[in-house]
C-alpha atoms as a PDB file:
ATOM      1  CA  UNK A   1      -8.654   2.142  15.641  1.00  0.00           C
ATOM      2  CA  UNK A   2      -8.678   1.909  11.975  1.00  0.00           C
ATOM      3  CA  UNK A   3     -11.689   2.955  10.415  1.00  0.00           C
ATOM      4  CA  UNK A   4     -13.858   3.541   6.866  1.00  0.00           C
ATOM      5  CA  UNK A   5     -16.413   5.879   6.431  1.00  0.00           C
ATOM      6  CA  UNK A   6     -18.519   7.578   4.141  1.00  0.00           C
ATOM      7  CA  UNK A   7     -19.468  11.434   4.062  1.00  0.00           C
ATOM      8  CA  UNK A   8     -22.621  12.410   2.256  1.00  0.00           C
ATOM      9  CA  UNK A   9     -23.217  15.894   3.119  1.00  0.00           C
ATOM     10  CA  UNK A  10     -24.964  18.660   0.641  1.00  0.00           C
ATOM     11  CA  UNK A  11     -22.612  18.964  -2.179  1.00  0.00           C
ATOM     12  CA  UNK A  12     -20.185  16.506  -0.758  1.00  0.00           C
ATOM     13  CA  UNK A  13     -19.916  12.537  -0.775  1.00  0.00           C
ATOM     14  CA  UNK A  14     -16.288  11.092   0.310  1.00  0.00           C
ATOM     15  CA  UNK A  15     -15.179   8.062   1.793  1.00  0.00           C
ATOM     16  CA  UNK A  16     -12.646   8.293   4.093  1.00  0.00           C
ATOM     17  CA  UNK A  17     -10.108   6.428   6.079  1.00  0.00           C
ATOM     18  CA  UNK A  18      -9.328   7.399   9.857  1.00  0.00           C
ATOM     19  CA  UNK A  19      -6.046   5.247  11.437  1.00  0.00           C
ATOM     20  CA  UNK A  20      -5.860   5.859  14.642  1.00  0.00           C
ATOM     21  CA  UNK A  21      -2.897   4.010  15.229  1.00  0.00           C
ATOM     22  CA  UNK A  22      -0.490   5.476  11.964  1.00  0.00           C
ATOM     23  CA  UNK A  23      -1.967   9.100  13.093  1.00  0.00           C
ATOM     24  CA  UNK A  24      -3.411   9.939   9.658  1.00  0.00           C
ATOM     25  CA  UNK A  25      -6.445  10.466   7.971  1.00  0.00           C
ATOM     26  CA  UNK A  26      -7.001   9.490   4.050  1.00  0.00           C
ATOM     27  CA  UNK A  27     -10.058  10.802   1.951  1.00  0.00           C
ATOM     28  CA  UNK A  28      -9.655   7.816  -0.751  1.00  0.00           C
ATOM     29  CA  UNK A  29     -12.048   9.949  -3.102  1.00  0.00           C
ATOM     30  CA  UNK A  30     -14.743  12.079  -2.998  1.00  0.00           C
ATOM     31  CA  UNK A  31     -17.045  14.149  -5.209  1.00  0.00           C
ATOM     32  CA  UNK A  32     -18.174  17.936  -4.716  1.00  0.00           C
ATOM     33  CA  UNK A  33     -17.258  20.731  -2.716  1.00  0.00           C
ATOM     34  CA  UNK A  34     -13.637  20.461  -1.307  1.00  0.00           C
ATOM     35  CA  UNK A  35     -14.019  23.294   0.994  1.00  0.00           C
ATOM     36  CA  UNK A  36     -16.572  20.852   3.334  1.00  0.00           C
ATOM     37  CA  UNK A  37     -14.411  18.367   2.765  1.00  0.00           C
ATOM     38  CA  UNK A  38     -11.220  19.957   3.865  1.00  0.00           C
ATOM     39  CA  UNK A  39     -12.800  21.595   6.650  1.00  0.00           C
ATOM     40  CA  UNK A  40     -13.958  18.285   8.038  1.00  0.00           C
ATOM     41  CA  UNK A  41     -10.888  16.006   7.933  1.00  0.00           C
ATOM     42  CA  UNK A  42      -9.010  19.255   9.642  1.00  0.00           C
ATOM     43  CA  UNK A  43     -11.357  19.250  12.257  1.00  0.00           C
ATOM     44  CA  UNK A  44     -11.356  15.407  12.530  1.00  0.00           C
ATOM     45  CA  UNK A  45      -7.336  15.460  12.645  1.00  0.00           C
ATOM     46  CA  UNK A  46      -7.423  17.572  15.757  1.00  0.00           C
ATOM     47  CA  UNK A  47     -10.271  15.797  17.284  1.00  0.00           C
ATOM     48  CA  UNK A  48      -8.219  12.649  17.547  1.00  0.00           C
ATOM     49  CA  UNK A  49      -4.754  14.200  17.238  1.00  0.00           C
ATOM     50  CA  UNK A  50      -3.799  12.801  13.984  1.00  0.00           C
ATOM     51  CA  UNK A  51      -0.827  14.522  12.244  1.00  0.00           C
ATOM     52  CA  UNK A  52      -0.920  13.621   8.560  1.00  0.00           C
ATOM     53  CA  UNK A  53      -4.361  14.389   5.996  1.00  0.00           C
ATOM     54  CA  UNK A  54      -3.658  12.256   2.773  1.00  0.00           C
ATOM     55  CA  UNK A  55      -5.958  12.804   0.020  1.00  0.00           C
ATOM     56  CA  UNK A  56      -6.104  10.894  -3.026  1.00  0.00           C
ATOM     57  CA  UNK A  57      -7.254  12.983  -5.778  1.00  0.00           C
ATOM     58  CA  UNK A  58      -8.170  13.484  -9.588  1.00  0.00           C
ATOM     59  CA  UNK A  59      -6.173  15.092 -11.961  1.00  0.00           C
ATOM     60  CA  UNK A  60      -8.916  18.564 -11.991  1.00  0.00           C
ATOM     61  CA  UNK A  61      -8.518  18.733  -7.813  1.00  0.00           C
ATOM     62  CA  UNK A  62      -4.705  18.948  -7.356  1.00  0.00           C
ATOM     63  CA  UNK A  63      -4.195  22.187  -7.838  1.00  0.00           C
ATOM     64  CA  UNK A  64      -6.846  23.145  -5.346  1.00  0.00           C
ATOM     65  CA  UNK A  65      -5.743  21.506  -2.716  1.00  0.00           C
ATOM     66  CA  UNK A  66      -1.556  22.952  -3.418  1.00  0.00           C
ATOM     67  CA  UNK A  67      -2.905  25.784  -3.155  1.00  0.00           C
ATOM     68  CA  UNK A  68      -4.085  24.936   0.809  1.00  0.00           C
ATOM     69  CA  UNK A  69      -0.898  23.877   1.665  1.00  0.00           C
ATOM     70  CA  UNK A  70      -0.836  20.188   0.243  1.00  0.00           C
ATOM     71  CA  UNK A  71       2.234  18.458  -1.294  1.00  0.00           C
ATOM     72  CA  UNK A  72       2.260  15.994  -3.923  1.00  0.00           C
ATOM     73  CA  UNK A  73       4.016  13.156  -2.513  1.00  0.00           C
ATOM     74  CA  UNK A  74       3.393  10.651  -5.755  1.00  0.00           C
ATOM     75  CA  UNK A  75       0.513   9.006  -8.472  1.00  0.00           C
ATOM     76  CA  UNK A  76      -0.882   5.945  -9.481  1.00  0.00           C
ATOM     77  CA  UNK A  77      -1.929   5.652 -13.153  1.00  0.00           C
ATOM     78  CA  UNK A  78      -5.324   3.898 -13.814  1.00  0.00           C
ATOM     79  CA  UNK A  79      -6.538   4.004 -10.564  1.00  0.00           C
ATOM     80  CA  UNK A  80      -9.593   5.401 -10.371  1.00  0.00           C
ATOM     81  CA  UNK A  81     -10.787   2.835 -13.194  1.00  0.00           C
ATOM     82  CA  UNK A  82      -8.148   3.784 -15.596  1.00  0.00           C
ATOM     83  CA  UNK A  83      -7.643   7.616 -14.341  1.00  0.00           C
ATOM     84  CA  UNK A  84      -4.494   8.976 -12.852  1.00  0.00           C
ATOM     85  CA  UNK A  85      -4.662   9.295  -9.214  1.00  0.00           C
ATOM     86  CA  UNK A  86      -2.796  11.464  -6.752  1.00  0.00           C
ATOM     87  CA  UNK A  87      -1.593  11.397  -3.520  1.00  0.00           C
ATOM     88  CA  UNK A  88      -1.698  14.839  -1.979  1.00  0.00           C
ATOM     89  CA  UNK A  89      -0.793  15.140   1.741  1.00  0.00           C
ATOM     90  CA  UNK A  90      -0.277  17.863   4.449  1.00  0.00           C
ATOM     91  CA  UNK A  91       1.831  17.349   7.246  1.00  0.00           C
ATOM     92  CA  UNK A  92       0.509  18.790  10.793  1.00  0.00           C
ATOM     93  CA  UNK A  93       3.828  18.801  12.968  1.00  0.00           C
ATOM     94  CA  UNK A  94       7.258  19.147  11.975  1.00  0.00           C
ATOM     95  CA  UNK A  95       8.147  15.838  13.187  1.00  0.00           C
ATOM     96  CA  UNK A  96       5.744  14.250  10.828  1.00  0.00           C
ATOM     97  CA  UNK A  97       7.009  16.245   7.727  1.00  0.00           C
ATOM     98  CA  UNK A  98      10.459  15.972   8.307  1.00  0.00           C
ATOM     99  CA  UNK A  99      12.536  12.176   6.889  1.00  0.00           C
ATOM    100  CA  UNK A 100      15.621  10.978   8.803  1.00  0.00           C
ATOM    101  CA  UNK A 101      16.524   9.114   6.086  1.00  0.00           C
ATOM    102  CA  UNK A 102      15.861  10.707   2.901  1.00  0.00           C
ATOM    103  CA  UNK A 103      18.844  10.741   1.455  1.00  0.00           C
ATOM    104  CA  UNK A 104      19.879   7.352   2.127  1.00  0.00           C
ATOM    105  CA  UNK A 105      16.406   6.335   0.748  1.00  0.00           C
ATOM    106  CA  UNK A 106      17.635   8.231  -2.746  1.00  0.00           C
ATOM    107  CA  UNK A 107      20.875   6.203  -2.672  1.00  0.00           C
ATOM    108  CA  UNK A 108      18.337   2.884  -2.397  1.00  0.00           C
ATOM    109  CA  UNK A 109      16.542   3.976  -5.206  1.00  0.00           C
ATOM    110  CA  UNK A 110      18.982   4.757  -7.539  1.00  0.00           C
ATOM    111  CA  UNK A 111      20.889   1.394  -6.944  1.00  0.00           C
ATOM    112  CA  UNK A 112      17.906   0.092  -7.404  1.00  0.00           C
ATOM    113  CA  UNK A 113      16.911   1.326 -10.758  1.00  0.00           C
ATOM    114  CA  UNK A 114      20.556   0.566 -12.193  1.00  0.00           C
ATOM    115  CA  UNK A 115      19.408  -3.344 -11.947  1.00  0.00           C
ATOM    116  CA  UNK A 116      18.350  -5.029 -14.968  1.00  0.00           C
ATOM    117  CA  UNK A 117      14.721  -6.284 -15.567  1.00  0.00           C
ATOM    118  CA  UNK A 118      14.212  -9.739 -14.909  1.00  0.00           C
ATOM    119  CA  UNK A 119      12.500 -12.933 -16.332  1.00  0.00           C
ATOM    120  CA  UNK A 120      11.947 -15.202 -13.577  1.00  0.00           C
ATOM    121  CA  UNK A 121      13.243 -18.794 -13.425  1.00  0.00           C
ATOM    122  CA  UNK A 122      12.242 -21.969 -12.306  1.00  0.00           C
ATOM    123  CA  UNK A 123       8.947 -22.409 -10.772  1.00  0.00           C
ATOM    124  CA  UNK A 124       7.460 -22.468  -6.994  1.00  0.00           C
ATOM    125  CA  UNK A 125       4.356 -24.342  -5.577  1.00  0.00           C
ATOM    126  CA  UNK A 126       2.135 -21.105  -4.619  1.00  0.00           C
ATOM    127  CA  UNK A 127      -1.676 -21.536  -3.351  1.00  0.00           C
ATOM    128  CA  UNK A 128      -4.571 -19.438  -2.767  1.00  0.00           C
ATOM    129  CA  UNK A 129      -5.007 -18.750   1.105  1.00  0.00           C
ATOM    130  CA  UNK A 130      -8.499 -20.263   2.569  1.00  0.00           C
ATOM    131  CA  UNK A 131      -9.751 -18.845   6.085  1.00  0.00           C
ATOM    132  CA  UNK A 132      -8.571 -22.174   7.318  1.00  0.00           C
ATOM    133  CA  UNK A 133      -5.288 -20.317   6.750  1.00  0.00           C
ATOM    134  CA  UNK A 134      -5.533 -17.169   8.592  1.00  0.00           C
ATOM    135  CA  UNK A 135      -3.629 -18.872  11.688  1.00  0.00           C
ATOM    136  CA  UNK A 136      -0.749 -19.752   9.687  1.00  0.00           C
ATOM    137  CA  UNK A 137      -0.532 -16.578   8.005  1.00  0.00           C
ATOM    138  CA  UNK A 138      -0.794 -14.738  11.274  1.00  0.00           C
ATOM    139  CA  UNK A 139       1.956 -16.703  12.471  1.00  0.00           C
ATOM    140  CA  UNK A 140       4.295 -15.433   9.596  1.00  0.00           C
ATOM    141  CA  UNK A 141       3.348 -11.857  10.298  1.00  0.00           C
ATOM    142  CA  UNK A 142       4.212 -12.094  13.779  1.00  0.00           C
ATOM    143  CA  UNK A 143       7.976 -13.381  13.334  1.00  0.00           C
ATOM    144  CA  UNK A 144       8.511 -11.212  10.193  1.00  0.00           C
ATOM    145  CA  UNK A 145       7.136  -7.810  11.160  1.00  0.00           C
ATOM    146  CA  UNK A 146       7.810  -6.340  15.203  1.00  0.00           C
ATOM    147  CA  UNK A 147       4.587  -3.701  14.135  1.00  0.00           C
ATOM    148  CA  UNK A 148       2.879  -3.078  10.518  1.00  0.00           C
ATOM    149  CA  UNK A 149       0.057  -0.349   9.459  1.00  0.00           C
ATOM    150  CA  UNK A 150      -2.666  -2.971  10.387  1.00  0.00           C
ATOM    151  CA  UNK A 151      -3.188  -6.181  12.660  1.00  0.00           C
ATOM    152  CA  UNK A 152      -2.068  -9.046  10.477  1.00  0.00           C
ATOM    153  CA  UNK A 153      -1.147 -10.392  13.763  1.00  0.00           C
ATOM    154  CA  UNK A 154      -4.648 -11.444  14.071  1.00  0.00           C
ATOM    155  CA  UNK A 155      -5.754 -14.164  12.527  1.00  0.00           C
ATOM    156  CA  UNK A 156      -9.185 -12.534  12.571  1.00  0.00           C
ATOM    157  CA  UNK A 157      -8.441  -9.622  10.911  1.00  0.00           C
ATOM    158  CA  UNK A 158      -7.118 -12.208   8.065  1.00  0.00           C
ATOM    159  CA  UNK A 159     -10.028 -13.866   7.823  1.00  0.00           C
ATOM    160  CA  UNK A 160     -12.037 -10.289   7.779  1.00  0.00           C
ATOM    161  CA  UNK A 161      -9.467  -9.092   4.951  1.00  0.00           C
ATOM    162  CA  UNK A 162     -10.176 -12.338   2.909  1.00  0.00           C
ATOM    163  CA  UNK A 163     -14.243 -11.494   3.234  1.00  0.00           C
ATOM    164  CA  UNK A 164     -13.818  -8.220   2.549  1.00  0.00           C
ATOM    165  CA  UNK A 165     -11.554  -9.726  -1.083  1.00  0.00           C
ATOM    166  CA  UNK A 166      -8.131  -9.885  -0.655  1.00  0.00           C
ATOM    167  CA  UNK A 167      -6.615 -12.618  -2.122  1.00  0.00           C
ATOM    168  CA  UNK A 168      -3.432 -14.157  -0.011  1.00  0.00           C
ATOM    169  CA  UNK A 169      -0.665 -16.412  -1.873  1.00  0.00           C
ATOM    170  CA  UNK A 170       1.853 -18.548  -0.091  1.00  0.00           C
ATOM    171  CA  UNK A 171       5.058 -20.540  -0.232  1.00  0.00           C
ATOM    172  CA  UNK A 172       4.420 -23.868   2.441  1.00  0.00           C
ATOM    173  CA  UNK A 173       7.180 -25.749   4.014  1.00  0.00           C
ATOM    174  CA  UNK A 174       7.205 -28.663   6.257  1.00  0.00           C
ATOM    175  CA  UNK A 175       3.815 -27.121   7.614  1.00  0.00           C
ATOM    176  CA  UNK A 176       4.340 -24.019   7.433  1.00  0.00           C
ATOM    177  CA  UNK A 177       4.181 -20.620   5.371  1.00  0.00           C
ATOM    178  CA  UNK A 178       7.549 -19.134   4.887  1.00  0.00           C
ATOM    179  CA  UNK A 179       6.483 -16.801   2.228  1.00  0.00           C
ATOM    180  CA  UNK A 180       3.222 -14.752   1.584  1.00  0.00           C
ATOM    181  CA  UNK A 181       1.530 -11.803  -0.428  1.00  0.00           C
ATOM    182  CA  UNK A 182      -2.001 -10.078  -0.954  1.00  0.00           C
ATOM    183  CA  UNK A 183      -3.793  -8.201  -2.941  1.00  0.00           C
ATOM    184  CA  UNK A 184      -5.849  -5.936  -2.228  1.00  0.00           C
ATOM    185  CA  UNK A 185      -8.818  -5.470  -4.709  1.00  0.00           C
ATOM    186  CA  UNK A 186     -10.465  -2.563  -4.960  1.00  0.00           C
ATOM    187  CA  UNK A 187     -13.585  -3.539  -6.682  1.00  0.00           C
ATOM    188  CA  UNK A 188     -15.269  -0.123  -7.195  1.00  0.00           C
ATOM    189  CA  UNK A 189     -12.185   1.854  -9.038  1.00  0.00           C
ATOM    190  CA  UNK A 190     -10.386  -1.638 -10.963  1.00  0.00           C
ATOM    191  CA  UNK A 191      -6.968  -1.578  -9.078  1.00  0.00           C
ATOM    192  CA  UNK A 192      -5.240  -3.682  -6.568  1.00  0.00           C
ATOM    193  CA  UNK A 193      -2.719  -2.848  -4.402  1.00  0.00           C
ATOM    194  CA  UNK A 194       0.361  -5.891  -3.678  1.00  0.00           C
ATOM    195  CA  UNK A 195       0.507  -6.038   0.274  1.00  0.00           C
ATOM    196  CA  UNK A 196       1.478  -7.943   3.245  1.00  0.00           C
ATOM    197  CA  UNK A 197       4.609  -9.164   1.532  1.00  0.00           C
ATOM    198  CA  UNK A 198       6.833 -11.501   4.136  1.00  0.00           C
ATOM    199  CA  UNK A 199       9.425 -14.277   4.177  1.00  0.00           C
ATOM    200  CA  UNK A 200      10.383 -15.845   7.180  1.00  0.00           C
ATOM    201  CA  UNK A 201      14.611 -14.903   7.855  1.00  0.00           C
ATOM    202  CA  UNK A 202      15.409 -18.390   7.437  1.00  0.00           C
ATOM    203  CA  UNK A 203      13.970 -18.523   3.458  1.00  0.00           C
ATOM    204  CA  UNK A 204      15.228 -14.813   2.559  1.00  0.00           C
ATOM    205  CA  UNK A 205      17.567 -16.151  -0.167  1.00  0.00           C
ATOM    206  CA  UNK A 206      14.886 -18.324  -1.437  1.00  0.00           C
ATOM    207  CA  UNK A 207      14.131 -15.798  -4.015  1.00  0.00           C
ATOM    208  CA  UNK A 208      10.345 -16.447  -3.564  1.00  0.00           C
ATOM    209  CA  UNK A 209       8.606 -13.370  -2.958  1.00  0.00           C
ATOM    210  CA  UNK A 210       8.926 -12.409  -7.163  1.00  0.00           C
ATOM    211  CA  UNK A 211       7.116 -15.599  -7.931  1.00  0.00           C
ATOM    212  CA  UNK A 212       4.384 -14.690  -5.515  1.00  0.00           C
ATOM    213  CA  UNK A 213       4.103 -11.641  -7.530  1.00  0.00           C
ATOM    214  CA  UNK A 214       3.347 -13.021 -10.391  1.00  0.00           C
ATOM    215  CA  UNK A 215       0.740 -15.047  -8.897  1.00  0.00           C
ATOM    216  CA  UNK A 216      -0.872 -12.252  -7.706  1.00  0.00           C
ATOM    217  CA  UNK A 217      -0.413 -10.453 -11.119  1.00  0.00           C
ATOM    218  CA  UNK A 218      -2.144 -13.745 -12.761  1.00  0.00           C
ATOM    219  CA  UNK A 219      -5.004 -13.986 -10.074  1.00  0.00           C
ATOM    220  CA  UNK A 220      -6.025  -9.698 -10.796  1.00  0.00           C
ATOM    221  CA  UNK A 221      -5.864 -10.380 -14.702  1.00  0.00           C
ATOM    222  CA  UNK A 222      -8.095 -13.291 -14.434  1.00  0.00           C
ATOM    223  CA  UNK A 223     -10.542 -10.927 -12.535  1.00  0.00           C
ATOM    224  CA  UNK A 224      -9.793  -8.053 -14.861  1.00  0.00           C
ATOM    225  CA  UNK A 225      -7.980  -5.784 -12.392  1.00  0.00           C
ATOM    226  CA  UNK A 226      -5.078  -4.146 -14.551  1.00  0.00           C
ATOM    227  CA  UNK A 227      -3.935  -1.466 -12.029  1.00  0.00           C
ATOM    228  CA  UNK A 228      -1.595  -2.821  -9.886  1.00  0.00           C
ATOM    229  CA  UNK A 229       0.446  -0.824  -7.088  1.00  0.00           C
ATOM    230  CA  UNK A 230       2.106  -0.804  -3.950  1.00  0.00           C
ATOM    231  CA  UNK A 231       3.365   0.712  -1.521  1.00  0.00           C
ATOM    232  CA  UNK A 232       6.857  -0.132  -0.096  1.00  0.00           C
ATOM    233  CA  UNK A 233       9.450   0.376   2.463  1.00  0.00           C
ATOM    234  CA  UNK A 234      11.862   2.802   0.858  1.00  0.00           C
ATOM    235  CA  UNK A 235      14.572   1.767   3.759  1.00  0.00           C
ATOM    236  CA  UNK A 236      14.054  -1.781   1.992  1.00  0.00           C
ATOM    237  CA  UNK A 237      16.483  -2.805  -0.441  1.00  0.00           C
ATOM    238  CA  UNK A 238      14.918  -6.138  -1.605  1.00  0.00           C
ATOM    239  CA  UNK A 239      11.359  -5.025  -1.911  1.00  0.00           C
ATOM    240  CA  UNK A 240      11.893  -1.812  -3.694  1.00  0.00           C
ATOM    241  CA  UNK A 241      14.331  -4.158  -6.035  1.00  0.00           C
ATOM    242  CA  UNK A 242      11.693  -6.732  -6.419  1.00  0.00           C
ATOM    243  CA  UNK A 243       9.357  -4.352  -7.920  1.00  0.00           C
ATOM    244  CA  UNK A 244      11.548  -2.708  -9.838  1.00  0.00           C
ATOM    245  CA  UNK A 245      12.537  -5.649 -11.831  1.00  0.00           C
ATOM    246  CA  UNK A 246       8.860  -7.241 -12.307  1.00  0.00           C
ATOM    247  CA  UNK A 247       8.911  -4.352 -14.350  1.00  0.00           C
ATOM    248  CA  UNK A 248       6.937  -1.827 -11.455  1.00  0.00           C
ATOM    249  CA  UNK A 249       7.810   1.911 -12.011  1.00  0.00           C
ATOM    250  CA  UNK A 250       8.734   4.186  -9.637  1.00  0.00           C
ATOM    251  CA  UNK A 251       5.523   6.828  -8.387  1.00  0.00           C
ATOM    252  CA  UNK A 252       6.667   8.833  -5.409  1.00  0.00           C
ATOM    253  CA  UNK A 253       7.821   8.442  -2.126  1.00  0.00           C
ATOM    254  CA  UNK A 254       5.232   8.898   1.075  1.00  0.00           C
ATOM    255  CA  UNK A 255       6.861  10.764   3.499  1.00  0.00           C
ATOM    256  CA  UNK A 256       6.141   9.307   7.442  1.00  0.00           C
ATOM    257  CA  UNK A 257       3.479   7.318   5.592  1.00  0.00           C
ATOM    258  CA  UNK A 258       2.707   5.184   8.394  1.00  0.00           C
ATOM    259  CA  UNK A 259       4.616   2.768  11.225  1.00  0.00           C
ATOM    260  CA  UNK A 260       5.689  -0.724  10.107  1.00  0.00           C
ATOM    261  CA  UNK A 261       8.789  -3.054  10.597  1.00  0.00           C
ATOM    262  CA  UNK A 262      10.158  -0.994  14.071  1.00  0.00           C
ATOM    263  CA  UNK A 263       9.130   2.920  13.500  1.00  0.00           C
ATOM    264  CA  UNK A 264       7.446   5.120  11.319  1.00  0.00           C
ATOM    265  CA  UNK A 265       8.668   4.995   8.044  1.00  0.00           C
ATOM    266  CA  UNK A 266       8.751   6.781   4.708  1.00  0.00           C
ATOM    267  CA  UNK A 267       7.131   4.394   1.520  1.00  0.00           C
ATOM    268  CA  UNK A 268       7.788   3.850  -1.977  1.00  0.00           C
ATOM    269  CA  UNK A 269       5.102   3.908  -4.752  1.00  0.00           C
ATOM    270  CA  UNK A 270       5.370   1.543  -7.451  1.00  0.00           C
ATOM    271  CA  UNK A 271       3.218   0.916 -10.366  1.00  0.00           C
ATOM    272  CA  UNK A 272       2.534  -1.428 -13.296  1.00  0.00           C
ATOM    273  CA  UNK A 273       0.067  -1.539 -16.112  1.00  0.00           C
ATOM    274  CA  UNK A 274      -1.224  -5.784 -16.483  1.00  0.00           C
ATOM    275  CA  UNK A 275      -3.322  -4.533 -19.326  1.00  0.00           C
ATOM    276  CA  UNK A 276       0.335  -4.628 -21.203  1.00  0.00           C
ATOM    277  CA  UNK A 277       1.507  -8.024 -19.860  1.00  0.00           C
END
């Protein structure tokens, strides 16, 4: 079960994610005293036997919570509506802290980073996903991705994602999607974070996935968003190349961040200011 609440306690108010199924917690902010705060997420990790505590936190609160054991894993600049944020985590087993592939994640990187910037070429019919979508979308999620963080298998939860405003773009062939992204808008703090990005096997060489990029990109400037992020496979050559030459740069790496593709896996954080588009 994936769930949002929010904490208002005396001298506390946080709102916090619990995932059930990625075995993590996530306070996505909070004001006021972190001693409550820490004391309840610890308690709430061993209630349901979750094994990582992210928190993402203000410049002012790092040090606080390195000095409890937490480990900065990465940053995002401008987004807490245009303040740095960063993402703190403590690790509650051994098997959670520790990367099998670390290393070979560095080599991805660095390959990655020696490729030059790019201007894209040519142009691609992209849309705007409706509800009447969500099936089709679902359907792409299903052949692309064996498991991912949350139930895009579910045309429902779509639809619910959409509601809640995340915009979906798509490449359509012959009737159906072989290439899609999101964004999801956080409305509150003035960032978005690029998500849900799949091509079907069949259309990997298409080159499509930077064009839906820049759709998205266009999309958050038009609705004055101008922190963008995401969060990416570091096992993933393509995406974590993608990024990198839209001109994204490198945040941090999330150890065990959560279980997507075929295991649990370690993610890349990527950033890029649209203010200087």
């Amino acid at each position: 079960m994936q769930t949002y609440e929010y904490i208002k306690q005396p001298k506390l108010e946080a709102t916090i994610y619990k995932d059930d199924y990625n075995r993590r917690i996530r306070v996505d902010e909070f004001r006021g005293n972190p001693e409550g705060l820490l004391e309840y997420v610890m308690h709430e990790a061993e209630s349901y036997r979750l094994d990582k505590v992210i928190v993402k936190a203000k410049a002012k609160q790092v040090s606080w919570f390195m000095e409890r054991g937490f480990i900065l894993e990465g940053g995002v600049n401008g987004y807490f509506n245009g303040d740095r944020a960063f993402f703190l985590s403590r690790f509650l087993t051994d098997d959670r802290r520790n990367s099998s592939y670390w290393r070979k994640e560095d080599e991805i990187l660095l390959a990655v980073q020696q490729l030059d910037r790019q201007e894209l070429v040519g142009d691609r019919t992209i849309s705007v996903a409706t509800e009447e979508y969500a099936e089709k979308l679902a359907d792409l999620y299903r052949e692309v991705f064996m498991l991912y963080p949350v139930p895009l298998h579910d045309p429902d939860y779509v639809k619910e994602s959409m509601k809640n405003g995340t915009i979906f773009v798509y490449i359509e062939q012959d009737g159906r999607i072989v290439s899609a992204a999101s964004a999801e808008i956080s409305s509150t703090y003035k960032n978005a974070e690029l998500t849900d990005c799949a091509t079907r096997p069949s259309h990997r060489k298409g080159g499509y996935m930077k064009h839906l990029l820049r759709r998205l990109e266009d999309e958050l400037i038009n609705q004055n968003i101008f922190c963008a992020y995401t969060i990416a496979r570091a096992l993933s050559f393509g995406m974590n190349a993608a990024f990198h030459q839209l001109g994204y740069t490198y945040g941090g790496r999330l150890a065990n961040n959560c279980i997507i593709f075929d295991k649990m896996e370690d993610m890349n954080l990527w950033e890029r200011d649209l203010s200087q588009t």
